[in-house]
C-alpha atoms as a PDB file:
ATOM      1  CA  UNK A   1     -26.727 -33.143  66.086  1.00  0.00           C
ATOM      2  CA  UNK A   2     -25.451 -35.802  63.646  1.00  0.00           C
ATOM      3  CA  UNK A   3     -22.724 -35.670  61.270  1.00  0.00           C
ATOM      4  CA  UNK A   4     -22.685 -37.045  57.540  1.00  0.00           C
ATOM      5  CA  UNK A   5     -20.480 -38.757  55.797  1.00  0.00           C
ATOM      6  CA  UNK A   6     -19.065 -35.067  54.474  1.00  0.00           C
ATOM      7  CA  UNK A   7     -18.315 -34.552  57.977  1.00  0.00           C
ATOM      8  CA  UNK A   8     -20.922 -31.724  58.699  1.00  0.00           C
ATOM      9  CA  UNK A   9     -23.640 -31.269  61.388  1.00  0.00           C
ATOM     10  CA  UNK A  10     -26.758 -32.592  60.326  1.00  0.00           C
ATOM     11  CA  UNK A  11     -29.864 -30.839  61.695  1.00  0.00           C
ATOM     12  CA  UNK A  12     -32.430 -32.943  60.073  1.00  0.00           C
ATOM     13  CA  UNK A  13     -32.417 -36.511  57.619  1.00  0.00           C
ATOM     14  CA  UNK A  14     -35.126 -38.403  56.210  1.00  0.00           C
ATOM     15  CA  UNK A  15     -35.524 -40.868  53.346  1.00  0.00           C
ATOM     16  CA  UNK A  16     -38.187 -40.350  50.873  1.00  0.00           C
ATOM     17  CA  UNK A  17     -41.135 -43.141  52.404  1.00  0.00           C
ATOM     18  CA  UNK A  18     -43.493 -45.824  50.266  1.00  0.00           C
ATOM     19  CA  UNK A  19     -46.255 -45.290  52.593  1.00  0.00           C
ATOM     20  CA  UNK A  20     -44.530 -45.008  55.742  1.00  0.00           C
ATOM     21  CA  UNK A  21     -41.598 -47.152  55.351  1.00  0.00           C
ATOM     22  CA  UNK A  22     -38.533 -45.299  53.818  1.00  0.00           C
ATOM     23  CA  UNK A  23     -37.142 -48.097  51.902  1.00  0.00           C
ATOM     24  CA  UNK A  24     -35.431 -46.112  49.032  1.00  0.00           C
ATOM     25  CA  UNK A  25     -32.362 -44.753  47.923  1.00  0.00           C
ATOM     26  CA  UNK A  26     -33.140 -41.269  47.915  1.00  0.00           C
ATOM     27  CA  UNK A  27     -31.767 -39.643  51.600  1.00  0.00           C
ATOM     28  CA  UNK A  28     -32.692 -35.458  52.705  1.00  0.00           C
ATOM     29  CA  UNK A  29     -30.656 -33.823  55.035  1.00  0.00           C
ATOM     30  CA  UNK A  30     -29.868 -30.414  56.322  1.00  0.00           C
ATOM     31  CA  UNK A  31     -26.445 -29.255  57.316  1.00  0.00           C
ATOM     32  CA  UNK A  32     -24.564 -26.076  57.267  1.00  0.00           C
ATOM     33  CA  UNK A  33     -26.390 -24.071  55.590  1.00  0.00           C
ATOM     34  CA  UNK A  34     -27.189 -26.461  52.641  1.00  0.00           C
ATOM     35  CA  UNK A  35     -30.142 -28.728  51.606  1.00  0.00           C
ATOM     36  CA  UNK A  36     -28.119 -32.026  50.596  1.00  0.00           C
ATOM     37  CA  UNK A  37     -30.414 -34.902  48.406  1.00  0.00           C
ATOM     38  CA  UNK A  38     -28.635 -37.849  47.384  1.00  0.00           C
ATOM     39  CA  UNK A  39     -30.374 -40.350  45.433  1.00  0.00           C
ATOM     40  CA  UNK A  40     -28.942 -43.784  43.980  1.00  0.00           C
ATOM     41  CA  UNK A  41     -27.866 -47.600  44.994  1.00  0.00           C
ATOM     42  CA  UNK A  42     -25.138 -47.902  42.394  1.00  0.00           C
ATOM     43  CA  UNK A  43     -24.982 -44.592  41.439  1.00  0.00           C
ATOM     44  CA  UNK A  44     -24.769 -41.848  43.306  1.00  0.00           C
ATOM     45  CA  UNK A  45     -25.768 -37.868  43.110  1.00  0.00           C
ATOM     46  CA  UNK A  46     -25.924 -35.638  45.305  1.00  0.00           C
ATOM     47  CA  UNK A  47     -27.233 -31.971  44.940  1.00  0.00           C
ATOM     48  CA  UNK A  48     -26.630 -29.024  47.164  1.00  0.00           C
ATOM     49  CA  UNK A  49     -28.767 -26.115  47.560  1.00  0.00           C
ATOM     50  CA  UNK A  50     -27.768 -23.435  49.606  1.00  0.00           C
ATOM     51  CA  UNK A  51     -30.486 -22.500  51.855  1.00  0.00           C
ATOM     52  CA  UNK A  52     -30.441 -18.784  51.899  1.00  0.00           C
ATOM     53  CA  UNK A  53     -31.475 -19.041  48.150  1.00  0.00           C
ATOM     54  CA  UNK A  54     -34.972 -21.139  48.660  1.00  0.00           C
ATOM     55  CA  UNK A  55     -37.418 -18.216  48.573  1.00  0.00           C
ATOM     56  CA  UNK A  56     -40.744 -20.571  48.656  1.00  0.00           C
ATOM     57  CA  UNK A  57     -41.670 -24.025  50.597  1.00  0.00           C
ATOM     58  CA  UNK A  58     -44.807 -25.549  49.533  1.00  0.00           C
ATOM     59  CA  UNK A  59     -46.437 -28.345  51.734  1.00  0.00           C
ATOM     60  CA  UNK A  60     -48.053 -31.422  49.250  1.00  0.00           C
ATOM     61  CA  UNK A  61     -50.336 -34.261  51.800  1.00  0.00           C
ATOM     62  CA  UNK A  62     -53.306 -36.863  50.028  1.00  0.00           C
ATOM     63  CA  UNK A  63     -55.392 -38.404  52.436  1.00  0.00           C
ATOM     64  CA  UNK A  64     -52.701 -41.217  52.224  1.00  0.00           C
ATOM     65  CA  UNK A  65     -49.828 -39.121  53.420  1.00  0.00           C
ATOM     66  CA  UNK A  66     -52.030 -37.497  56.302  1.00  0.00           C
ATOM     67  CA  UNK A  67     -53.093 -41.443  57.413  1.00  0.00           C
ATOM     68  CA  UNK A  68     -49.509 -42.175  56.923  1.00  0.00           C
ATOM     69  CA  UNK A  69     -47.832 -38.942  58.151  1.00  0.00           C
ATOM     70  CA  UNK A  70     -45.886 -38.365  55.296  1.00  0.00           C
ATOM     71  CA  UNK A  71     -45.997 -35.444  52.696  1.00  0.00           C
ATOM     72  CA  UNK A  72     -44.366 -34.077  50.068  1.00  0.00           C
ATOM     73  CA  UNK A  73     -42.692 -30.336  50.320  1.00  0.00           C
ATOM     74  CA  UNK A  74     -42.024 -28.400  47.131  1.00  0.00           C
ATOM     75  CA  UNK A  75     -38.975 -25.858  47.418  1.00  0.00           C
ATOM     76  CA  UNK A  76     -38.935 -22.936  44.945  1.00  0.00           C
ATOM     77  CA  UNK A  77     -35.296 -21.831  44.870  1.00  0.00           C
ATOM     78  CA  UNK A  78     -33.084 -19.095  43.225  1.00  0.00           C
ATOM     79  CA  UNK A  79     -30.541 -21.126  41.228  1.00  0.00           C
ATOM     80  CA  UNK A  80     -30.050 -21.885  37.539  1.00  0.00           C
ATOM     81  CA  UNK A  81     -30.342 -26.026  37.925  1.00  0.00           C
ATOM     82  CA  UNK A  82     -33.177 -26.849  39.649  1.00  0.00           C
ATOM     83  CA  UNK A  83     -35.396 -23.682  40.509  1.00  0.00           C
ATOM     84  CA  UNK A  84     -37.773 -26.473  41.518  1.00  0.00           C
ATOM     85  CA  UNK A  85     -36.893 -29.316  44.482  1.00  0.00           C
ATOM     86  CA  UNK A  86     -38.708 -31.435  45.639  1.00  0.00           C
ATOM     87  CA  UNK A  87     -38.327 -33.995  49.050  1.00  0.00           C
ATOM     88  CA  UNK A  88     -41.183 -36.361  48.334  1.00  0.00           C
ATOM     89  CA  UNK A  89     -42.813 -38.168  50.709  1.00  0.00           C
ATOM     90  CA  UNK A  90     -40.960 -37.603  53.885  1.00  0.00           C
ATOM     91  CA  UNK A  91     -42.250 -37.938  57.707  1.00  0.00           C
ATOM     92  CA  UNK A  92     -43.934 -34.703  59.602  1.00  0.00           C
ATOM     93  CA  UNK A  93     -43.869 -32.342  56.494  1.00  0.00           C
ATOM     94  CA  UNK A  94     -45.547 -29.933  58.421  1.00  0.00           C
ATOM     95  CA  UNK A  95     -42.927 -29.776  60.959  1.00  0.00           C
ATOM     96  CA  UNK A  96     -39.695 -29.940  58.386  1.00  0.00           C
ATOM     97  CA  UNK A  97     -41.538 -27.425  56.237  1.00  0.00           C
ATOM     98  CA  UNK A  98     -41.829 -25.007  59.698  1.00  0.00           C
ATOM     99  CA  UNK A  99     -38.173 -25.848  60.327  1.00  0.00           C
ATOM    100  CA  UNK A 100     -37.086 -25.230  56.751  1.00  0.00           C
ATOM    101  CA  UNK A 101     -38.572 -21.748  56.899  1.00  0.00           C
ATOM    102  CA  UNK A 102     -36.938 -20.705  60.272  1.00  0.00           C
ATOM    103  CA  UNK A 103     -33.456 -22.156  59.266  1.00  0.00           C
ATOM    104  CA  UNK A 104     -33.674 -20.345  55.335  1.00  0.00           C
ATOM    105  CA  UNK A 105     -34.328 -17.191  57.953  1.00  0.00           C
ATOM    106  CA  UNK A 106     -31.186 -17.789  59.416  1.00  0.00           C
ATOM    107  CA  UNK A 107     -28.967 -18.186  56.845  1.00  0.00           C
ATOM    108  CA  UNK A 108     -30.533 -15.304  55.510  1.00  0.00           C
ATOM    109  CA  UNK A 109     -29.777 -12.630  57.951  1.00  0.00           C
ATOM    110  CA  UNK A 110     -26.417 -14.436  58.757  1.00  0.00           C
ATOM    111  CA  UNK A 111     -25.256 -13.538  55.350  1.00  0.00           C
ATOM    112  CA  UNK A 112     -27.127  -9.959  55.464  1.00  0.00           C
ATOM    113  CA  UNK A 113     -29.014 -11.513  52.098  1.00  0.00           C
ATOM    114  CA  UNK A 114     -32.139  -9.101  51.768  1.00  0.00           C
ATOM    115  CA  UNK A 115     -35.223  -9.757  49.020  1.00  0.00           C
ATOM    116  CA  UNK A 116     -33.956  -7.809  46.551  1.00  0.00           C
ATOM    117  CA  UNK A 117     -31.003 -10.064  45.368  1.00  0.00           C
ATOM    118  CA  UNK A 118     -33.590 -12.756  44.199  1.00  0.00           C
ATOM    119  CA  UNK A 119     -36.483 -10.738  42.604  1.00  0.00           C
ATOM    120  CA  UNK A 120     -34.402  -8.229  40.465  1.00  0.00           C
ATOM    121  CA  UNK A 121     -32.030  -5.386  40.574  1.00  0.00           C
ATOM    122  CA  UNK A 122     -32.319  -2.903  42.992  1.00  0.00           C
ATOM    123  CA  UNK A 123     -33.452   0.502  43.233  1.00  0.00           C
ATOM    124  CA  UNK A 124     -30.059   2.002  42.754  1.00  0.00           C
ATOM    125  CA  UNK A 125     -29.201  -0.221  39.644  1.00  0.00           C
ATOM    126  CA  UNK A 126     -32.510   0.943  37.734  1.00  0.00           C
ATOM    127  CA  UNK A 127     -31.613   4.937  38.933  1.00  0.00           C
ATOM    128  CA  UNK A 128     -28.148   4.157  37.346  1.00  0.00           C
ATOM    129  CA  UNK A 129     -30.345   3.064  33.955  1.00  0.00           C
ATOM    130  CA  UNK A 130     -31.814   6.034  34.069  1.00  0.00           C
ATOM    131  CA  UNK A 131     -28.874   8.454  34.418  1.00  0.00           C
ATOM    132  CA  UNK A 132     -26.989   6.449  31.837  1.00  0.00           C
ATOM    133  CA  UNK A 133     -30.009   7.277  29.561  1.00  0.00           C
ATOM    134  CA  UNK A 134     -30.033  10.929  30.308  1.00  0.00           C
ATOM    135  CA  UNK A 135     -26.855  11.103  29.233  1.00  0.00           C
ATOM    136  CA  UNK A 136     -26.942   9.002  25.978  1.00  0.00           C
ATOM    137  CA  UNK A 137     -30.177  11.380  25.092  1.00  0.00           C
ATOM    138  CA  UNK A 138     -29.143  14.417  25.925  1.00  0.00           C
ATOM    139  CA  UNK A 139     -31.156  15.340  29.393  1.00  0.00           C
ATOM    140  CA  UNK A 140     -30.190  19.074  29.131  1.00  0.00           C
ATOM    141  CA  UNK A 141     -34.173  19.501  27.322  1.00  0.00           C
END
């Protein structure tokens, strides 16, 4: 494993590519738990996304990208900024997007983060609604 310049243990790094040189400004990488893209020459940002929060990695490949071995991989994630990320054209999507899943696993079940804490409340919440109700209405019919 690498480190970055933030001092943490990269697992994976790519560049976006123009064809299948990667001759931009925009760098991926995966470290500690976190999906890092920094983009910029003279300017720099760099967004963090967490990765037990991605709950959906689409794969993107033309014709070019599968001559060139190079795809794009859209990431659906549960945040407020960018629900939407995307690490365009990068080298052996099929592979990162495979290694994305399994490491989003991880971080899941090392921070005992289950389904239910991205798509809604939970059972108990809605049963507490309900009680609530009965008692504003008068459940005693």
């Amino acid at each position: 494993m690498a480190s970055n310049t933030y001092g943490a243990d990269v697992v994976w790094k790519d560049r976006k590519h123009i064809l299948w040189f990667p001759w931009t400004f925009t760098k991926y990488s995966i470290s500690n738990d976190r999906l890092m893209i920094e983009r910029g020459l003279l300017r720099t940002v760099v967004d963090e996304t967490l990765l037990y929060r991605i709950v959906d990695i689409t794969m993107e490949q033309t014709l070019a990208g599968k001559l060139f071995g190079t795809g794009t991989l859209r990431i659906s994630a549960k945040v407020d900024k960018t629900p939407e990320i995307r690490l365009i054209n990068i080298a052996k999507p099929r592979e990162i997007r495979t290694m994305l899943s399994e490491l989003v696993e991880e971080s899941r079940h090392r921070r005992n983060v289950v389904g239910k804490e991205f798509y809604g409340g939970s059972r108990h919440a809605d049963m507490d609604q309900d009680e609530e109700t009965d008692d504003i209405c008068g459940s005693d019919l």
